[in-house]
N, C-alpha and C. Protein backbone atom coordinates (compact mmCIF):
# COMPACT_ATOMS: atom_id res chain seq x y z
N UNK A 1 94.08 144.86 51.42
CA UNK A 1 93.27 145.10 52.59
C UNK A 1 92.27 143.98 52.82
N UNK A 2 92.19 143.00 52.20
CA UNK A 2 91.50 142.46 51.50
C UNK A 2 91.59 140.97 52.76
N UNK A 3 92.82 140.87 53.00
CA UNK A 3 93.44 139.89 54.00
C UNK A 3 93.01 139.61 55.13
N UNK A 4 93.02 141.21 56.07
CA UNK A 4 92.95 141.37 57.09
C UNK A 4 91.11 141.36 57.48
N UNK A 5 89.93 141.04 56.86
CA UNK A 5 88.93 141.70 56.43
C UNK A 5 87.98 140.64 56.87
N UNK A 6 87.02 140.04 56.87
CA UNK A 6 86.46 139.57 57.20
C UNK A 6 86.70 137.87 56.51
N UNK A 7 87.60 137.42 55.26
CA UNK A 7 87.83 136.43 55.12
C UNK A 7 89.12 135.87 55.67
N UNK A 8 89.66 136.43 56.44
CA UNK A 8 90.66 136.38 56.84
C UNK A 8 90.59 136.00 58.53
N UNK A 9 89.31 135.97 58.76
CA UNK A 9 89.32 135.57 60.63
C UNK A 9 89.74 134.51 60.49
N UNK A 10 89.57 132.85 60.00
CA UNK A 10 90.02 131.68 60.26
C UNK A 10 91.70 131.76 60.67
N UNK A 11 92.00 132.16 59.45
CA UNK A 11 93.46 132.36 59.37
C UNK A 11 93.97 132.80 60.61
N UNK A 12 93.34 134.32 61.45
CA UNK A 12 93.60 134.91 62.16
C UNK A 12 94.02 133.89 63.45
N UNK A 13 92.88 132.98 63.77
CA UNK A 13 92.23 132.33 64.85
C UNK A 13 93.22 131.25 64.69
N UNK A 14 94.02 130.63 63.76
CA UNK A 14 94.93 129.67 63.72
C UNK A 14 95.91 130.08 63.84
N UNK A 15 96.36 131.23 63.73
CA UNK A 15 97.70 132.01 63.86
C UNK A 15 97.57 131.83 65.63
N UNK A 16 96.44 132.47 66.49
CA UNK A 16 96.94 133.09 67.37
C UNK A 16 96.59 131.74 68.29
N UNK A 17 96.07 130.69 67.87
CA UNK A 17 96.02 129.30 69.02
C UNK A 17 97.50 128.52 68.98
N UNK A 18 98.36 128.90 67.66
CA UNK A 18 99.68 128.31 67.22
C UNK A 18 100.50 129.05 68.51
N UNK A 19 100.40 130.82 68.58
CA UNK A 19 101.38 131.08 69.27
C UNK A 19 100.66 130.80 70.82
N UNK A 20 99.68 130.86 70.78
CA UNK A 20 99.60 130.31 72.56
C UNK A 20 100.19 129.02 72.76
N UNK A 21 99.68 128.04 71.62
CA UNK A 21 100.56 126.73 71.85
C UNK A 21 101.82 126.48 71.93
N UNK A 22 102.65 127.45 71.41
CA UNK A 22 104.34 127.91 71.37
C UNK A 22 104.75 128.19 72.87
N UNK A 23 103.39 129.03 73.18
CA UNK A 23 103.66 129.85 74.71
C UNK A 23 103.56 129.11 75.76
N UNK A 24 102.92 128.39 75.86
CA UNK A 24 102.63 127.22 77.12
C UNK A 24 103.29 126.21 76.88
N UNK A 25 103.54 125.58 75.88
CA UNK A 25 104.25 123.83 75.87
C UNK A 25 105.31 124.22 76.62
N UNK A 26 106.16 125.43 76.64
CA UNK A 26 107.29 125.19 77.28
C UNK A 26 107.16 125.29 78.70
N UNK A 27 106.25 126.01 78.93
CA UNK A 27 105.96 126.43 80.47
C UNK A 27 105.44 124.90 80.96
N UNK A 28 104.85 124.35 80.23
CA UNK A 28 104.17 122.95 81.00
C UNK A 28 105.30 121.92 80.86
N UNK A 29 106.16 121.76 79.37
CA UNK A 29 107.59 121.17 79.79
C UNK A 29 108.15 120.51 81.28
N UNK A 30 108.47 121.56 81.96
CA UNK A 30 109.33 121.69 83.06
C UNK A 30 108.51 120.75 84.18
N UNK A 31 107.07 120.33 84.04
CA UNK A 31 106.40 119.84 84.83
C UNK A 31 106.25 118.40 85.14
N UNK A 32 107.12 117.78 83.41
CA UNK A 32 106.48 116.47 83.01
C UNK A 32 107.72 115.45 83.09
N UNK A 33 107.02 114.27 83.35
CA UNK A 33 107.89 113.15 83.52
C UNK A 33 107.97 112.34 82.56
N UNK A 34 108.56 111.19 82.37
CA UNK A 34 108.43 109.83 81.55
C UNK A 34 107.24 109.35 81.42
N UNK A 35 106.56 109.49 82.74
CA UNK A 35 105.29 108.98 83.31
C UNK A 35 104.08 109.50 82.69
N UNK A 36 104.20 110.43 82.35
CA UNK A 36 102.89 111.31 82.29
C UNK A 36 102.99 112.89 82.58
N UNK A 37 101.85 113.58 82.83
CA UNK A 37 102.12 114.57 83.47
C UNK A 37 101.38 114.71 84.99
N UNK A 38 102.91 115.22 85.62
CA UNK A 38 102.69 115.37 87.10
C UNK A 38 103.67 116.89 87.08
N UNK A 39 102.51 117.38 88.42
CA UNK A 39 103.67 118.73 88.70
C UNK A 39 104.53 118.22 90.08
N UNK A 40 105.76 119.13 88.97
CA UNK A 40 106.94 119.15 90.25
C UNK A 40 107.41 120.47 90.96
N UNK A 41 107.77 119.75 92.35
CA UNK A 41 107.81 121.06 93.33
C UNK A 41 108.89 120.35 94.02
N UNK A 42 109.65 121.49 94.75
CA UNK A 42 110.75 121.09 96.25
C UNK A 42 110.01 120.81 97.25
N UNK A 43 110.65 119.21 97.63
CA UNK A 43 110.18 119.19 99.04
C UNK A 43 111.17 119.74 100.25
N UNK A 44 110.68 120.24 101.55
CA UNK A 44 111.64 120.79 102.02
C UNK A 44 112.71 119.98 102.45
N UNK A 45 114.31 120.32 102.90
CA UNK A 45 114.75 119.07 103.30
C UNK A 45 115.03 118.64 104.69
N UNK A 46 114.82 117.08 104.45
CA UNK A 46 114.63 116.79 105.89
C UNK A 46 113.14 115.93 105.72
N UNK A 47 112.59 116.28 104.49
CA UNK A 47 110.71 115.88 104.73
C UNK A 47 110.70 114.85 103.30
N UNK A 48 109.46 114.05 103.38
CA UNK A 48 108.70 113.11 102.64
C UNK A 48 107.55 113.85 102.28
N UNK A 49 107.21 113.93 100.88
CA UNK A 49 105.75 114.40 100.71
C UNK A 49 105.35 113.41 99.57
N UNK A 50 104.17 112.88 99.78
CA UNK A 50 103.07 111.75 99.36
C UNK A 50 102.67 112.21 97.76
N UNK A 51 103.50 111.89 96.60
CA UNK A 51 102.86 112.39 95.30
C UNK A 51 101.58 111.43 94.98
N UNK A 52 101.29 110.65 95.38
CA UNK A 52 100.90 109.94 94.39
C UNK A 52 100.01 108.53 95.16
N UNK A 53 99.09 108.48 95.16
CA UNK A 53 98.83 106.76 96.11
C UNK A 53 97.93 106.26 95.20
N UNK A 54 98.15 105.09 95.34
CA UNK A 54 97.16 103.81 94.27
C UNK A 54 96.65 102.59 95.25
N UNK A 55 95.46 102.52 94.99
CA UNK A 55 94.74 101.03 95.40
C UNK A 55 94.07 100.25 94.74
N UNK A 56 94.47 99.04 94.77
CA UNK A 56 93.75 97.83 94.67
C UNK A 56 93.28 97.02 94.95
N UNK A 57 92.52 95.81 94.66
CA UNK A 57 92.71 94.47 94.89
C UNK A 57 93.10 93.25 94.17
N UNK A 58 93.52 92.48 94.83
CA UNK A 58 94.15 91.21 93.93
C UNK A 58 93.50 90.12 93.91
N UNK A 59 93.47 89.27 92.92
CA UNK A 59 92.25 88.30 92.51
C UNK A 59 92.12 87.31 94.09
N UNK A 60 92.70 87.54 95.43
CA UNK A 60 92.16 87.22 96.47
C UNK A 60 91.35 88.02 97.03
N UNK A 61 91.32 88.79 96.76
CA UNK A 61 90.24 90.16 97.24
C UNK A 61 90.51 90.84 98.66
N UNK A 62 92.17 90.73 98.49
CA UNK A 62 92.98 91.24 99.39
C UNK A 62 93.60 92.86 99.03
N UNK A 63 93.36 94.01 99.61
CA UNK A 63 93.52 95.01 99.52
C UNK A 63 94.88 95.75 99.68
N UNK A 64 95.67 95.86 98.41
CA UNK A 64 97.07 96.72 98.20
C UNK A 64 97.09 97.85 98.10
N UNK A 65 98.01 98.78 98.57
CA UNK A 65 97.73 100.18 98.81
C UNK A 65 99.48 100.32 98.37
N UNK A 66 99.66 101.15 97.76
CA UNK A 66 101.22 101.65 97.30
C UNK A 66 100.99 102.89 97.13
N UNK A 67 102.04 103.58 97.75
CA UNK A 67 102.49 105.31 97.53
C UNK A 67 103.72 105.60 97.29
N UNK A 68 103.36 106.73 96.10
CA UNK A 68 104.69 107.18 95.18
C UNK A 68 105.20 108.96 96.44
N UNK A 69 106.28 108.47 96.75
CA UNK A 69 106.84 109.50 97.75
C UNK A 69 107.86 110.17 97.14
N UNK A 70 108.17 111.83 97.20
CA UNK A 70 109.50 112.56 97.20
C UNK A 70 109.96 112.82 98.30
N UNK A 71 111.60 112.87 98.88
CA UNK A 71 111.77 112.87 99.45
C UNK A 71 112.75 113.69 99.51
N UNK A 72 113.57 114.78 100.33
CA UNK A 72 115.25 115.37 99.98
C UNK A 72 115.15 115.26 101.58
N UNK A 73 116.09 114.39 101.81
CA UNK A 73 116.27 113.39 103.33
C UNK A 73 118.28 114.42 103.11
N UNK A 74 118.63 114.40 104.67
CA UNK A 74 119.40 114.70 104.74
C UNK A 74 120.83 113.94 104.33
N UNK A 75 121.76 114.29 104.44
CA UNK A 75 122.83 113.50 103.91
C UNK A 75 123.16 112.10 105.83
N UNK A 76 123.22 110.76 105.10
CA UNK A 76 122.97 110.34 105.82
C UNK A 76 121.64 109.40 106.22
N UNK A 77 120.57 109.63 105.40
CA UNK A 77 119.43 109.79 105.61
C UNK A 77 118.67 109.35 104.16
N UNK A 78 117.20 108.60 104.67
CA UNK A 78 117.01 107.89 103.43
C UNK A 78 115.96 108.11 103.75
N UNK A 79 115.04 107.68 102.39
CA UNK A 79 113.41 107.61 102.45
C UNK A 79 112.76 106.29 103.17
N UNK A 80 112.33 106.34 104.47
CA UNK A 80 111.82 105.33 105.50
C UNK A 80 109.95 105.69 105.78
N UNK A 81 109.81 104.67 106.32
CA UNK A 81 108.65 105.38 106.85
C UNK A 81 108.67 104.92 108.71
N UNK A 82 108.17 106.52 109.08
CA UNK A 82 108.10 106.77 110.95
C UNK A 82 106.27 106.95 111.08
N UNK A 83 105.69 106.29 111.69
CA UNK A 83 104.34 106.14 112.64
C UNK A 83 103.43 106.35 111.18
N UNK A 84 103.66 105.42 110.30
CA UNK A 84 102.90 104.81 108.98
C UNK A 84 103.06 105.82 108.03
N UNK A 85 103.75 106.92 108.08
CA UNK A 85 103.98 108.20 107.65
C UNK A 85 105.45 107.92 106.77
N UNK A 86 105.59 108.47 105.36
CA UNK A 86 106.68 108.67 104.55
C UNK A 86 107.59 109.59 105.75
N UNK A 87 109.05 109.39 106.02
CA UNK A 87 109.94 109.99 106.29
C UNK A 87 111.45 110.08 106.28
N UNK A 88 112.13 110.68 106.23
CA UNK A 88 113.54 110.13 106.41
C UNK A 88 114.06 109.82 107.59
N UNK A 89 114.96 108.65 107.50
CA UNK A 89 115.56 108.45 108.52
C UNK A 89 116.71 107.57 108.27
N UNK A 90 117.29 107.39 109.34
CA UNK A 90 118.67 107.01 109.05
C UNK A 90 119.34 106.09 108.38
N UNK A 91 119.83 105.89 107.21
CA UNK A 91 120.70 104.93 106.11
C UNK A 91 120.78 103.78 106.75
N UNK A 92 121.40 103.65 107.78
CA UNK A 92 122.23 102.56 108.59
C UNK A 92 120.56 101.39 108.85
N UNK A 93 119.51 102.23 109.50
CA UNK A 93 118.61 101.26 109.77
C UNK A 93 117.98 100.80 108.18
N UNK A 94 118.16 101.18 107.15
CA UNK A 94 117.60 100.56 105.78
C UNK A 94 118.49 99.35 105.48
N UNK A 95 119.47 99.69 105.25
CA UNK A 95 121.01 99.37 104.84
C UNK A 95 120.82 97.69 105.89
N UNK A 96 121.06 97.75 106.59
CA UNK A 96 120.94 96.48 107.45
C UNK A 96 119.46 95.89 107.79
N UNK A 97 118.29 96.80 107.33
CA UNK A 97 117.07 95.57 107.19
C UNK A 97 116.80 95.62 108.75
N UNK A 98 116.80 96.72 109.76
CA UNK A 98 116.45 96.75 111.16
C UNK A 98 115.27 97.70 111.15
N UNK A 99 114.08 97.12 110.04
CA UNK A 99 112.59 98.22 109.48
C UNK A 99 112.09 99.09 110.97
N UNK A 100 112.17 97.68 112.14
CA UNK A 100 111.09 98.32 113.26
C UNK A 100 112.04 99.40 114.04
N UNK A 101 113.23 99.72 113.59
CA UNK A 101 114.06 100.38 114.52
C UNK A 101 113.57 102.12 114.16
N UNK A 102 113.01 102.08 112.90
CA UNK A 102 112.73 103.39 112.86
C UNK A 102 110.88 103.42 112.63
N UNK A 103 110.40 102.91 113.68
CA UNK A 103 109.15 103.05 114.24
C UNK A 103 107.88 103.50 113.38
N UNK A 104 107.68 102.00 112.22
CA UNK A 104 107.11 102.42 111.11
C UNK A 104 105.69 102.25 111.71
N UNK A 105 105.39 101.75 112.66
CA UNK A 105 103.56 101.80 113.00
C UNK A 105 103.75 102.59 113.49
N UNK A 106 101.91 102.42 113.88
CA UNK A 106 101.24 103.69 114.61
C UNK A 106 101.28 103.27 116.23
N UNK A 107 101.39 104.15 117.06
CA UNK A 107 101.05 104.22 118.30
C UNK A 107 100.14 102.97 118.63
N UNK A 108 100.64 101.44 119.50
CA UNK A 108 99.34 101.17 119.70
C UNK A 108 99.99 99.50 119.06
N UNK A 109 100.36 99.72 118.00
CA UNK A 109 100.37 98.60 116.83
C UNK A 109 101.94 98.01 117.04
N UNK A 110 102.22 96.56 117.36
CA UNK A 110 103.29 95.90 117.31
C UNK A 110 103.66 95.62 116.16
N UNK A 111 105.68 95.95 116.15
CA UNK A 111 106.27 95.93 114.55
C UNK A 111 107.01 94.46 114.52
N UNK A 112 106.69 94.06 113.44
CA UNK A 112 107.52 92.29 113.26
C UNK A 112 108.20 92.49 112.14
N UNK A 113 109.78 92.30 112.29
CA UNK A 113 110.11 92.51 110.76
C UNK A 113 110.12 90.90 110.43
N UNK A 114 109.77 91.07 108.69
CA UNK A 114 109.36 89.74 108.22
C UNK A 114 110.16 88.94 108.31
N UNK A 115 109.89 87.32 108.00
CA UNK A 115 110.99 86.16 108.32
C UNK A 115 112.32 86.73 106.99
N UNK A 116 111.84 86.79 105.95
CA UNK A 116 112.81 86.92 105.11
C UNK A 116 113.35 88.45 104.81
N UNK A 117 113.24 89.50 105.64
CA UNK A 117 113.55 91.10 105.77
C UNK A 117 113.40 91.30 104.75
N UNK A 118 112.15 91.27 103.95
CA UNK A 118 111.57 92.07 103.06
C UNK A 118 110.42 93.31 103.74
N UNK A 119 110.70 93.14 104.47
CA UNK A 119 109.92 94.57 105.31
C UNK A 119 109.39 93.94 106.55
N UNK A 120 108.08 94.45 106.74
CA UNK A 120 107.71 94.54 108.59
C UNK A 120 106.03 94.46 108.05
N UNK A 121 105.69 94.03 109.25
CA UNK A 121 103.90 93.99 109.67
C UNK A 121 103.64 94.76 111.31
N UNK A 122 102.71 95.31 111.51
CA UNK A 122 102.41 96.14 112.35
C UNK A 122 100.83 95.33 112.13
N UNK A 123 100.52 95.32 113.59
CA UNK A 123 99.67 94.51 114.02
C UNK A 123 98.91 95.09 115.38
N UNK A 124 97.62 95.05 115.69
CA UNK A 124 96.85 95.05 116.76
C UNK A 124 96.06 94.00 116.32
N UNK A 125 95.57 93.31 117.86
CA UNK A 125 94.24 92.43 117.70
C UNK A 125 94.72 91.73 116.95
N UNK A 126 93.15 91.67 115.59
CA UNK A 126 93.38 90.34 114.75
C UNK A 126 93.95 90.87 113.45
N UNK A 127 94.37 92.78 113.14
CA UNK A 127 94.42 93.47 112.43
C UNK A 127 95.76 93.47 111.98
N UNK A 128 96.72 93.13 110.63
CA UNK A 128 98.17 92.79 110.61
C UNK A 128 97.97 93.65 109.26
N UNK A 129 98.74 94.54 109.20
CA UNK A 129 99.40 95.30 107.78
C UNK A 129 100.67 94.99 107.38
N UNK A 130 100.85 94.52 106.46
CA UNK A 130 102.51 93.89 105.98
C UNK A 130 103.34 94.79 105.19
N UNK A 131 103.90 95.58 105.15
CA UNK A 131 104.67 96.37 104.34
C UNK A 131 106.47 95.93 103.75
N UNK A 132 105.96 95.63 102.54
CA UNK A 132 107.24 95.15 101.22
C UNK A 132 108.24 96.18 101.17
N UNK A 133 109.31 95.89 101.21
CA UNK A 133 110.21 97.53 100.69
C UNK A 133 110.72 96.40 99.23
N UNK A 134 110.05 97.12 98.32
CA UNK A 134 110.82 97.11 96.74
C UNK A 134 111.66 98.06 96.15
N UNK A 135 112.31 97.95 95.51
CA UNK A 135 113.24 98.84 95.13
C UNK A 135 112.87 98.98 93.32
């Protein structure tokens, strides 16, 4: 009786943080990537949803902005971006490097795809955003 009794709480208290830890690793499992931990969810299909955005600057003190997107684009259909917005749209305009055909600025802003079709710049005024497609 001797066990269960007042020298016996430590013991107790390590027993029962072991089985919560048993109980959750698996539940949090299902959540995690290579990366780290991020939660995962369905996006609906047809849609782009924004996991993830990062900014910097580069020793010109020029300002980079990159976003990590999910996407379940229809068959046919790829991860693009429409009016500066993650979206899907059609294979054929990725596939052949025709960026401004699926209307990646905003209202307002002229699309130039670059000299070497590594993506497009969208421009007003004196204001030019250049967007890279890397793979």
């Amino acid at each position: 009786m001797k066990l269960w009794g007042r020298s016996a709480w430590p013991l107790q208290v390590a027993f029962l943080v072991a089985f919560l830890m048993l109980c959750v690793d698996p539940l949090s499992a299902g959540s995690r990537n290579h990366r780290g931990s991020t939660v995962s969810y369905q996006v609906k299909q047809g849609t782009c949803e924004v996991v993830a955005n990062h900014r910097c600057c580069n020793k010109n003190k020029i300002e980079e902005r990159s976003q990590t997107v999910k996407c379940s684009c229809f068959p046919g259909q790829v991860a693009g971006t429409t009016n500066a917005r993650p979206s899907c749209v059609e294979a054929s305009i990725v596939a052949q490097k025709w960026w401004c055909q699926m209307q990646p600025c905003m209202d307002g802003e002229e699309c130039k795809v670059l000299p070497d079709l590594t993506g497009w710049s969208c421009s007003t005024g004196n204001k030019v955003k250049t967007t890279k497609v890397t793979r």
